[in-house]
N, C-alpha and C. Protein backbone atom coordinates (compact mmCIF):
# COMPACT_ATOMS: atom_id res chain seq x y z
N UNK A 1 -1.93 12.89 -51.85
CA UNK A 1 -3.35 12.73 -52.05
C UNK A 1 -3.80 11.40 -51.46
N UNK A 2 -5.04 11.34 -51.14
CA UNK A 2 -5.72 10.20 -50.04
C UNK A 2 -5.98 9.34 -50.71
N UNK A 3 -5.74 7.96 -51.24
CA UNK A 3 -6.35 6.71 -51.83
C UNK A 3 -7.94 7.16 -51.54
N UNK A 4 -8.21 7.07 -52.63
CA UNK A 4 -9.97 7.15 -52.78
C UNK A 4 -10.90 5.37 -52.26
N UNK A 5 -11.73 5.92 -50.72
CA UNK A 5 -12.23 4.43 -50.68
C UNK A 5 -13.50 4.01 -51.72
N UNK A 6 -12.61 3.06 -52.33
CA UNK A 6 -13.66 1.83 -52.88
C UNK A 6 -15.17 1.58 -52.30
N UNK A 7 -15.95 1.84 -52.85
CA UNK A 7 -17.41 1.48 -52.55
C UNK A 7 -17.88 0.13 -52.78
N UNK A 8 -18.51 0.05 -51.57
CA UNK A 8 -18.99 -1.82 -52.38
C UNK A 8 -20.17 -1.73 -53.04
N UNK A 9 -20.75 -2.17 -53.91
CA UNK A 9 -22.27 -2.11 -54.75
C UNK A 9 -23.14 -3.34 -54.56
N UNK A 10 -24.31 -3.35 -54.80
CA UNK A 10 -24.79 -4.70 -54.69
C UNK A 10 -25.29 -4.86 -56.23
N UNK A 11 -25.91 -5.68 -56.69
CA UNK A 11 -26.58 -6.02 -57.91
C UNK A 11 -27.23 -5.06 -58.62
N UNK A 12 -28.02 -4.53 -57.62
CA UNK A 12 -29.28 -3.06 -58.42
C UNK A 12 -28.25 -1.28 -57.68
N UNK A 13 -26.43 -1.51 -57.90
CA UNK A 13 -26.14 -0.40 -57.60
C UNK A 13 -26.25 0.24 -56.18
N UNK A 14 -26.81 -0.32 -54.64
CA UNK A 14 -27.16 0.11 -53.95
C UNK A 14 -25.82 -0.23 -53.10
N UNK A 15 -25.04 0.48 -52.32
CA UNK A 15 -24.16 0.50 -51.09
C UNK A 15 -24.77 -0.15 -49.81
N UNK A 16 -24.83 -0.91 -49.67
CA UNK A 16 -25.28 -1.47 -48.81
C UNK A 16 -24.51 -1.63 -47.30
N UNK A 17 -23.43 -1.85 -47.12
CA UNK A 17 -22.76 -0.90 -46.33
C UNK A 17 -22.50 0.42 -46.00
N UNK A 18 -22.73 1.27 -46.55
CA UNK A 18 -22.74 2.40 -46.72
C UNK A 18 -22.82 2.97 -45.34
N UNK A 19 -24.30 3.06 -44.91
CA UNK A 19 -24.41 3.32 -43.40
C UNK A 19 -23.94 3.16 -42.22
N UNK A 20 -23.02 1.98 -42.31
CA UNK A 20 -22.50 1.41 -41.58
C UNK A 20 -21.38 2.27 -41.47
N UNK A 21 -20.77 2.15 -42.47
CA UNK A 21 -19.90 3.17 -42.61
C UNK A 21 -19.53 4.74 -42.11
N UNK A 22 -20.95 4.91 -42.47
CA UNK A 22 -20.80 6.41 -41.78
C UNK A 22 -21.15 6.47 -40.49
N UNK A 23 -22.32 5.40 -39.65
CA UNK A 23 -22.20 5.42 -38.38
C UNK A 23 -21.06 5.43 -37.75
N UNK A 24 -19.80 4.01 -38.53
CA UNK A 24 -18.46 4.03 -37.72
C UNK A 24 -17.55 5.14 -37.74
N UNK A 25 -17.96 6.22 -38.86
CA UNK A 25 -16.52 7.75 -39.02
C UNK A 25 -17.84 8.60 -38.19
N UNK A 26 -18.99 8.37 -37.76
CA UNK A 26 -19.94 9.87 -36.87
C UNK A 26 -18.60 9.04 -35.33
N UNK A 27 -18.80 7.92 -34.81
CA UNK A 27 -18.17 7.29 -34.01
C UNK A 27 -17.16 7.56 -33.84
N UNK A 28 -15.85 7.60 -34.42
CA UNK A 28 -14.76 8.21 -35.08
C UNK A 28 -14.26 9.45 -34.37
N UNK A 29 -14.93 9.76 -35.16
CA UNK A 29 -15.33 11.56 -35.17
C UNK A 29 -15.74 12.23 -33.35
N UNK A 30 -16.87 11.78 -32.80
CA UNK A 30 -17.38 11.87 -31.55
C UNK A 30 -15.97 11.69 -30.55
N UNK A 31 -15.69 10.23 -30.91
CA UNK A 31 -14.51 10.04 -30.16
C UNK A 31 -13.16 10.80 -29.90
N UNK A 32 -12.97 11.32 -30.97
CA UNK A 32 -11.66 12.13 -31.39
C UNK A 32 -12.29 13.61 -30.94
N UNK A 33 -13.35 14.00 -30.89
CA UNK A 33 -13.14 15.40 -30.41
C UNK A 33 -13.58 15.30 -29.09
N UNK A 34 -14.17 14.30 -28.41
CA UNK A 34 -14.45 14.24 -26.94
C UNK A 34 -12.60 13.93 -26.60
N UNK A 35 -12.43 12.84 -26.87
CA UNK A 35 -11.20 12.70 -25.99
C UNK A 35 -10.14 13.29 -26.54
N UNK A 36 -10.12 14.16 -27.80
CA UNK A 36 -8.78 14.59 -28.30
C UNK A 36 -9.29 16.25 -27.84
N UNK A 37 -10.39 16.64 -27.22
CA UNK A 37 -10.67 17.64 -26.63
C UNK A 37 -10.25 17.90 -25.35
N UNK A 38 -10.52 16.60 -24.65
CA UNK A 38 -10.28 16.72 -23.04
C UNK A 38 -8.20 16.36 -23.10
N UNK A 39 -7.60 15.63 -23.71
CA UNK A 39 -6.35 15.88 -23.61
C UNK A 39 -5.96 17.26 -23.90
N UNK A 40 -6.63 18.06 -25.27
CA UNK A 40 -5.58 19.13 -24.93
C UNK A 40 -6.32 20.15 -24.45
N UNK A 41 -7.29 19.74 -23.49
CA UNK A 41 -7.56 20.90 -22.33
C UNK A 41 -7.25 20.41 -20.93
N UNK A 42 -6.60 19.68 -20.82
CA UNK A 42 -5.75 19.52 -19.12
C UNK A 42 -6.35 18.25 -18.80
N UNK A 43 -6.66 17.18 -19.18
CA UNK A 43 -6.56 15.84 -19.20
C UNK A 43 -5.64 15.56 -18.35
N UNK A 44 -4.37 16.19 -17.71
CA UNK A 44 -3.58 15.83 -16.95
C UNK A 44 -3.86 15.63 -15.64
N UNK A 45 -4.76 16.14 -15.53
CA UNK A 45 -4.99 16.08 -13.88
C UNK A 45 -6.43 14.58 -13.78
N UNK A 46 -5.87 14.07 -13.24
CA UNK A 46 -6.92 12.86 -12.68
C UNK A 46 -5.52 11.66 -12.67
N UNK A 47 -6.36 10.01 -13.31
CA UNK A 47 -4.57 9.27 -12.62
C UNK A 47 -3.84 9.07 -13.94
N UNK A 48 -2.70 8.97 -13.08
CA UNK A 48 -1.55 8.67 -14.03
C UNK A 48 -0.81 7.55 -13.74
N UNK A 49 0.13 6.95 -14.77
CA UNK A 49 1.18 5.86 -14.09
C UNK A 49 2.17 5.82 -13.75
N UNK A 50 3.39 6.40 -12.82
CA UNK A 50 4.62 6.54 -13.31
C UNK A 50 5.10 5.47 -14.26
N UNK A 51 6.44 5.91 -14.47
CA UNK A 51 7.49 4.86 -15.21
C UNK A 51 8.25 3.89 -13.89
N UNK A 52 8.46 2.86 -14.56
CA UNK A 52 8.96 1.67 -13.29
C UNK A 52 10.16 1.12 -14.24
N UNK A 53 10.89 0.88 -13.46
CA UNK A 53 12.22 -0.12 -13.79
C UNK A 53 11.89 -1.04 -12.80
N UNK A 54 12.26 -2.69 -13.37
CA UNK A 54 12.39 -3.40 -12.36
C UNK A 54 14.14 -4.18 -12.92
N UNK A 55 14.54 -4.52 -11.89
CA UNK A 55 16.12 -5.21 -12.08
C UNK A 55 15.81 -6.76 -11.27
N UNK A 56 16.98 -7.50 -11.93
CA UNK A 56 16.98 -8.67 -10.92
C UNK A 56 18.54 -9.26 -10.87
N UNK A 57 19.05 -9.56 -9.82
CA UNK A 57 20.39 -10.07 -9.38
C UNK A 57 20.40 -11.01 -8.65
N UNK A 58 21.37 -11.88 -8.44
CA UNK A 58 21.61 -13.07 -7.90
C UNK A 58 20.88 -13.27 -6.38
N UNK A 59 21.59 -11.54 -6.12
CA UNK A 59 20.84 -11.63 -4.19
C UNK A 59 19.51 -10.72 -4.43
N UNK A 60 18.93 -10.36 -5.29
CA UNK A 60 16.82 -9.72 -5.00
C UNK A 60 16.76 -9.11 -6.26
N UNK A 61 15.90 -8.47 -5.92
CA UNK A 61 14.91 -7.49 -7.42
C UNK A 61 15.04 -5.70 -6.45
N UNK A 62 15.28 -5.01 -7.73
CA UNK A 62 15.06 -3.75 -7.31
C UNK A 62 14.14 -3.20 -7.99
N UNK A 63 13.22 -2.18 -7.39
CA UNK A 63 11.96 -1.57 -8.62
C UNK A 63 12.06 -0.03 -8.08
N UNK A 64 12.30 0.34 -9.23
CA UNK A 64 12.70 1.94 -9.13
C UNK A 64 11.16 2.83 -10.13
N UNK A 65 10.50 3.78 -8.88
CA UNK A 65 9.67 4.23 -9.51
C UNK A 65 10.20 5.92 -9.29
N UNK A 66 9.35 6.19 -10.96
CA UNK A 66 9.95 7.76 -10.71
C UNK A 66 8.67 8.51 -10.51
N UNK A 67 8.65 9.25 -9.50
CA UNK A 67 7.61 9.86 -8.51
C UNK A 67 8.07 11.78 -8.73
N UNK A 68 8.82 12.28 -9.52
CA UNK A 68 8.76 13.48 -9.26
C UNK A 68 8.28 14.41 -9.28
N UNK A 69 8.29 15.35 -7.85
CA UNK A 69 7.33 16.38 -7.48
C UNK A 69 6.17 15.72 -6.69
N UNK A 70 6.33 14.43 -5.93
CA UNK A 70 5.53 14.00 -4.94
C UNK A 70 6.29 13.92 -3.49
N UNK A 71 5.36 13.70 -2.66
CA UNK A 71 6.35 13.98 -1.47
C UNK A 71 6.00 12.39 -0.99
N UNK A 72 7.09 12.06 0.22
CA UNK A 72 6.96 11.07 0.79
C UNK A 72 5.89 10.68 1.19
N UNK A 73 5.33 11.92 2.11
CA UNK A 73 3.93 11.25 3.20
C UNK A 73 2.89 11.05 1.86
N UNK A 74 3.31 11.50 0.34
CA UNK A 74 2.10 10.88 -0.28
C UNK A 74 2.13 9.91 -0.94
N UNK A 75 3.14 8.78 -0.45
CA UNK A 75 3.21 7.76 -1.17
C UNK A 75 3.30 6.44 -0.03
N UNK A 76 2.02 5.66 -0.59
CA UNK A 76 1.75 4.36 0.19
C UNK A 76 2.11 2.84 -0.70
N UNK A 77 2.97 2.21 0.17
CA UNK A 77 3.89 0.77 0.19
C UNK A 77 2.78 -0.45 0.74
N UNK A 78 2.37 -0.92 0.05
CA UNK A 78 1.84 -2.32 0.52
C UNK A 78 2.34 -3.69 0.12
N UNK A 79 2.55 -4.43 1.30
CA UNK A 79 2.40 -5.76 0.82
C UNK A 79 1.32 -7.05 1.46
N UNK A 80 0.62 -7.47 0.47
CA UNK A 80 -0.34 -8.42 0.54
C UNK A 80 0.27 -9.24 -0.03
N UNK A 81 0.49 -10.76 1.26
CA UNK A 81 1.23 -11.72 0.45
C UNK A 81 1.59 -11.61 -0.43
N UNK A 82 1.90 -11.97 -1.88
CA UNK A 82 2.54 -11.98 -2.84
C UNK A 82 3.27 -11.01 -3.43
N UNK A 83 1.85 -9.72 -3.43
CA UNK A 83 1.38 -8.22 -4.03
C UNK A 83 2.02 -7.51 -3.36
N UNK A 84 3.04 -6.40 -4.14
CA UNK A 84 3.55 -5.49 -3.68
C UNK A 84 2.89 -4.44 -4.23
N UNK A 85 2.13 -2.88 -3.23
CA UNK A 85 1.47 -1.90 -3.89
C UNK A 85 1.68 -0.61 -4.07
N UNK A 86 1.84 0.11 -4.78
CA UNK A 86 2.47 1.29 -4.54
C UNK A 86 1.56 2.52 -5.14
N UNK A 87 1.19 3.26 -4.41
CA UNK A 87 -0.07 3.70 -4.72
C UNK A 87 0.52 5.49 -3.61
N UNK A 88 0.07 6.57 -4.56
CA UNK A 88 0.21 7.68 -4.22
C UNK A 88 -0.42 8.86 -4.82
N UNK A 89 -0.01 10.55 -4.82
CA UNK A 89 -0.31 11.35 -5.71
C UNK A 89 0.70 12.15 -5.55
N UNK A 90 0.77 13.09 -6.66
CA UNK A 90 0.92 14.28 -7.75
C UNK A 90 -0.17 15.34 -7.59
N UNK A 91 0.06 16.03 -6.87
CA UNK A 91 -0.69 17.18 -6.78
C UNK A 91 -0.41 18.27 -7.60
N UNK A 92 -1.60 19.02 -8.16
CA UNK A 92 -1.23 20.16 -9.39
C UNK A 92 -0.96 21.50 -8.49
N UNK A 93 0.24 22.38 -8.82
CA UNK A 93 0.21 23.04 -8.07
C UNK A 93 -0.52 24.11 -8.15
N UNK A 94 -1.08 25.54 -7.33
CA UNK A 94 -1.92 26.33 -7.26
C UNK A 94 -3.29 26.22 -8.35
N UNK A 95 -3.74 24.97 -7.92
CA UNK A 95 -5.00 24.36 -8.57
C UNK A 95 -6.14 25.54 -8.96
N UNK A 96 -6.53 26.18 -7.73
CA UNK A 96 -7.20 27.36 -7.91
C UNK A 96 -6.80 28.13 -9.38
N UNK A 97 -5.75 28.42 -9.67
CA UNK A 97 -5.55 28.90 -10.55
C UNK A 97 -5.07 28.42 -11.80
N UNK A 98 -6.04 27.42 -12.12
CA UNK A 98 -5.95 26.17 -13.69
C UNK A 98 -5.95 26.81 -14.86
N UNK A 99 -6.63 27.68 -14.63
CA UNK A 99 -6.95 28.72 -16.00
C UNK A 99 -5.75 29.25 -16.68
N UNK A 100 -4.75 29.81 -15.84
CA UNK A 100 -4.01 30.64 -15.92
C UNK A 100 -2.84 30.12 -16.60
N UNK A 101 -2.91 28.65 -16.58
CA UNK A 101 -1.54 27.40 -17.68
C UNK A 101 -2.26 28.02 -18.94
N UNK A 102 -0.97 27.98 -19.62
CA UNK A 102 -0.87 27.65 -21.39
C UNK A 102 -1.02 26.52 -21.80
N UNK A 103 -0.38 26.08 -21.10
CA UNK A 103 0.06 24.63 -21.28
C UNK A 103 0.28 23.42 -20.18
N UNK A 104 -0.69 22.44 -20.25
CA UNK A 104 -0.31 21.64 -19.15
C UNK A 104 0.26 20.07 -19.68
N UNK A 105 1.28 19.64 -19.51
CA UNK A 105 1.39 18.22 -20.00
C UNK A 105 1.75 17.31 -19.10
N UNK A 106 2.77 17.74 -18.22
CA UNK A 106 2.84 16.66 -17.12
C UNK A 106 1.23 15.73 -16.64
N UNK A 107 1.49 14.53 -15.84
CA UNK A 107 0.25 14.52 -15.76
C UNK A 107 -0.12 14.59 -14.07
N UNK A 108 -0.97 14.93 -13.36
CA UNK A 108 -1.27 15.08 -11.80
C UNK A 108 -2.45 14.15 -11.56
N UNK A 109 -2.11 14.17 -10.40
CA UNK A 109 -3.12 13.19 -9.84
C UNK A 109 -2.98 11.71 -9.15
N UNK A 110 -4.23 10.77 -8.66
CA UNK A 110 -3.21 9.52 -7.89
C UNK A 110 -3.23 8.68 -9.08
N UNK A 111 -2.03 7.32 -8.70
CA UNK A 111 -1.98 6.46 -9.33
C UNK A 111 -1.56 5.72 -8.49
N UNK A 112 -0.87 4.58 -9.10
CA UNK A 112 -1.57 3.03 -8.48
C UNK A 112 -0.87 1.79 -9.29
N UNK A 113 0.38 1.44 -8.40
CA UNK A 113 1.11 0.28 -9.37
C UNK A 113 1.14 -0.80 -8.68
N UNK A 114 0.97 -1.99 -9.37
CA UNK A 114 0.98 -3.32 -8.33
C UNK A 114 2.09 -4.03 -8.87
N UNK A 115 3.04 -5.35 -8.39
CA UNK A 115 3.40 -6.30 -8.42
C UNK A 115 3.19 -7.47 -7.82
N UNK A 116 2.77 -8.54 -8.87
CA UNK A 116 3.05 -9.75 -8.07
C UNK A 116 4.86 -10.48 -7.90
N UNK A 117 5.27 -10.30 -6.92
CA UNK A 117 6.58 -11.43 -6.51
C UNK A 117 6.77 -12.16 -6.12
N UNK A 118 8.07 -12.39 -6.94
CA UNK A 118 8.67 -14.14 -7.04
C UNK A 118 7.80 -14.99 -5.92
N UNK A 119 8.13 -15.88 -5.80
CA UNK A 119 7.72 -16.95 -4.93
C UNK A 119 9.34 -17.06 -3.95
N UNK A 120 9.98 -16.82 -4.52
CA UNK A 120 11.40 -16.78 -3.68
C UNK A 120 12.05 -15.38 -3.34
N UNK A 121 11.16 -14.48 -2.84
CA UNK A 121 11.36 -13.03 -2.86
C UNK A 121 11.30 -13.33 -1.58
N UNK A 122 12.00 -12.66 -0.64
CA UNK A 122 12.10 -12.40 1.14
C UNK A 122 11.07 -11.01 1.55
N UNK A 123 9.82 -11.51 2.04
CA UNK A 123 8.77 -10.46 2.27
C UNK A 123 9.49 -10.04 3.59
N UNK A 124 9.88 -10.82 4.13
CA UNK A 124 10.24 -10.12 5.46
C UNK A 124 11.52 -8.97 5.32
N UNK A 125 11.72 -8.96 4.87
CA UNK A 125 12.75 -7.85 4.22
C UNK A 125 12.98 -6.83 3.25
N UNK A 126 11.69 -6.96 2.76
CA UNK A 126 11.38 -5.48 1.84
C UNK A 126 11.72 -4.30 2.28
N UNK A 127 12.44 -3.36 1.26
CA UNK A 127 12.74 -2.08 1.93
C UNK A 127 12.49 -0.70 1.03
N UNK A 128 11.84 0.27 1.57
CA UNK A 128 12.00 1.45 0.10
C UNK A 128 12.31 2.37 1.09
N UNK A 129 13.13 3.32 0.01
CA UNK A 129 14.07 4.36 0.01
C UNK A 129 13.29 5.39 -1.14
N UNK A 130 12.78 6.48 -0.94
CA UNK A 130 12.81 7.71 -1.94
C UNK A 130 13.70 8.26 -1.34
N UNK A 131 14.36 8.98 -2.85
CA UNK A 131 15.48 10.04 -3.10
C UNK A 131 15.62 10.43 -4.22
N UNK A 132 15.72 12.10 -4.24
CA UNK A 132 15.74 12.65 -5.74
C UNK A 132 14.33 12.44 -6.60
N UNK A 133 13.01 11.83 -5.91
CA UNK A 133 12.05 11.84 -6.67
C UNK A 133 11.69 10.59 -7.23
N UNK A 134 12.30 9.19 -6.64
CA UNK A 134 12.43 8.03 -7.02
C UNK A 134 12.45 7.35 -5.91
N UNK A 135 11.49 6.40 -6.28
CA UNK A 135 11.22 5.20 -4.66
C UNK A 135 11.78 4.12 -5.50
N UNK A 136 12.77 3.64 -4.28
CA UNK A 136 13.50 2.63 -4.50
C UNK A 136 13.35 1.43 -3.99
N UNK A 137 12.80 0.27 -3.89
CA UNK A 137 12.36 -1.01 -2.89
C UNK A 137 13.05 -1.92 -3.64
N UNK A 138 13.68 -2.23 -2.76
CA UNK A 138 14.52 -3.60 -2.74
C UNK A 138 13.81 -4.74 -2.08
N UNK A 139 13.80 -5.87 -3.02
CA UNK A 139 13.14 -7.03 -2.05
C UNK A 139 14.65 -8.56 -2.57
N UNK A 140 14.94 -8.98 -1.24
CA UNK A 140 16.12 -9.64 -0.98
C UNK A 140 15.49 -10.79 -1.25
N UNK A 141 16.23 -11.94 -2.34
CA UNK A 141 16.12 -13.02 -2.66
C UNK A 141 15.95 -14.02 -1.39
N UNK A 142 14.94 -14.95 -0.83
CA UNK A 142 15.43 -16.13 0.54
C UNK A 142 16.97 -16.41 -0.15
N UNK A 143 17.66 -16.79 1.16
CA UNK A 143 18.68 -17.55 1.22
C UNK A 143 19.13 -18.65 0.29
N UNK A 144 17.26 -19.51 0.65
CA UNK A 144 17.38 -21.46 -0.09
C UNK A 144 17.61 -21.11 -1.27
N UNK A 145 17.11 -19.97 -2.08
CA UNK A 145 16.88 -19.96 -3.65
C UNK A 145 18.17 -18.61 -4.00
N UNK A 146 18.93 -18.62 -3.32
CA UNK A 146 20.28 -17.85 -4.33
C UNK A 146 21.29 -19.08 -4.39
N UNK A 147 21.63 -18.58 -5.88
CA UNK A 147 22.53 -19.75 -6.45
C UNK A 147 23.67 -20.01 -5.95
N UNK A 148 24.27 -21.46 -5.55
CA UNK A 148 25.34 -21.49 -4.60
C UNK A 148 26.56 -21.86 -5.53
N UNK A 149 27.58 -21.66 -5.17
CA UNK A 149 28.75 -22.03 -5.59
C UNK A 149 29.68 -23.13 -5.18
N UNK A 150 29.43 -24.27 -5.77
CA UNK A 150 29.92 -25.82 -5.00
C UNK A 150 31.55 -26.31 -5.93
N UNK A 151 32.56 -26.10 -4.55
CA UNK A 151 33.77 -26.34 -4.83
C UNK A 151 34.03 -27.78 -5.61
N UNK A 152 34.58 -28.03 -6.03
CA UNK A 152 34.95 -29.43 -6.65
C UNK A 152 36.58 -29.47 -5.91
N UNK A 153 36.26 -31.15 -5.33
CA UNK A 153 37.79 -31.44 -4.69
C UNK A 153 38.41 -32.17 -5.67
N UNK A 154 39.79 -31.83 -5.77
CA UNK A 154 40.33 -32.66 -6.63
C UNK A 154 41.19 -34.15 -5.70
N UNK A 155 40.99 -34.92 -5.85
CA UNK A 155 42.05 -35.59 -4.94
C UNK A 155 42.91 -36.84 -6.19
């Protein structure tokens, strides 16, 4: 059973919040059946984000995005100084025929991931690889900034 909400009163008995109240659950309410309407009627299609891994090792950073069921030519690699961009789509298949899902949950459509990198990241050497549905870009640490290993002489 629901905890019963407490009413506030004023002096002569009057709720004086009251309205407020119910403007914020009509609000509530509006909200939850507009957008809890449009998710479970195919909300999937417009953008989405994939999932990203990023790694980091002595020699660069790897960032693994999972893209599956997109094709290569629809996925665009940018770098703007710093900004690495990765920006593509997910197309729904036989769109014409939307009606005809039970069920749609995946989500379709473009999306759009940015990074800013290191300051010691090698732009000139960025590289991506999709395979299996996963773009893979490797960006190689500069030289000056991987950690060196300094012998000690004994004499």
């Amino acid at each position: 059973m629901a905890p019963q909400r407490q009413e506030l009163r004023d002096a002569f008995g009057q709720q004086p919040f009251g309205d407020l109240y119910e403007l914020q659950r009509g609000f509530n309410r509006f909200f939850s059946d507009v957008f809890g309407q449009a998710a479970r009627e195919g909300s999937a299609v417009g953008a989405w984000t994939p999932p990203v891994d990023v790694y980091e090792d002595e020699n660069g950073f790897l960032i693994k995005i999972e893209a599956p069921e997109v094709k290569r030519e629809d996925i665009n690699v940018t770098l703007d100084k710093n900004v690495l961009t990765v920006s593509g789509e997910r197309h729904l298949e036989n769109q014409e025929k939307r009606d005809s899902y039970h069920r749609l949950e995946r989500s379709y459509g473009k999306f759009f991931r940015s990074f800013s990198l290191s300051p010691n990241a090698n732009l000139e050497a960025v590289s991506a690889e999709f395979r299996d549905g996963v773009l893979r870009l490797s960006i190689p640490k500069k030289e000056e900034t991987k950690p060196k290993q300094i012998q000690v002489q004994v004499k």
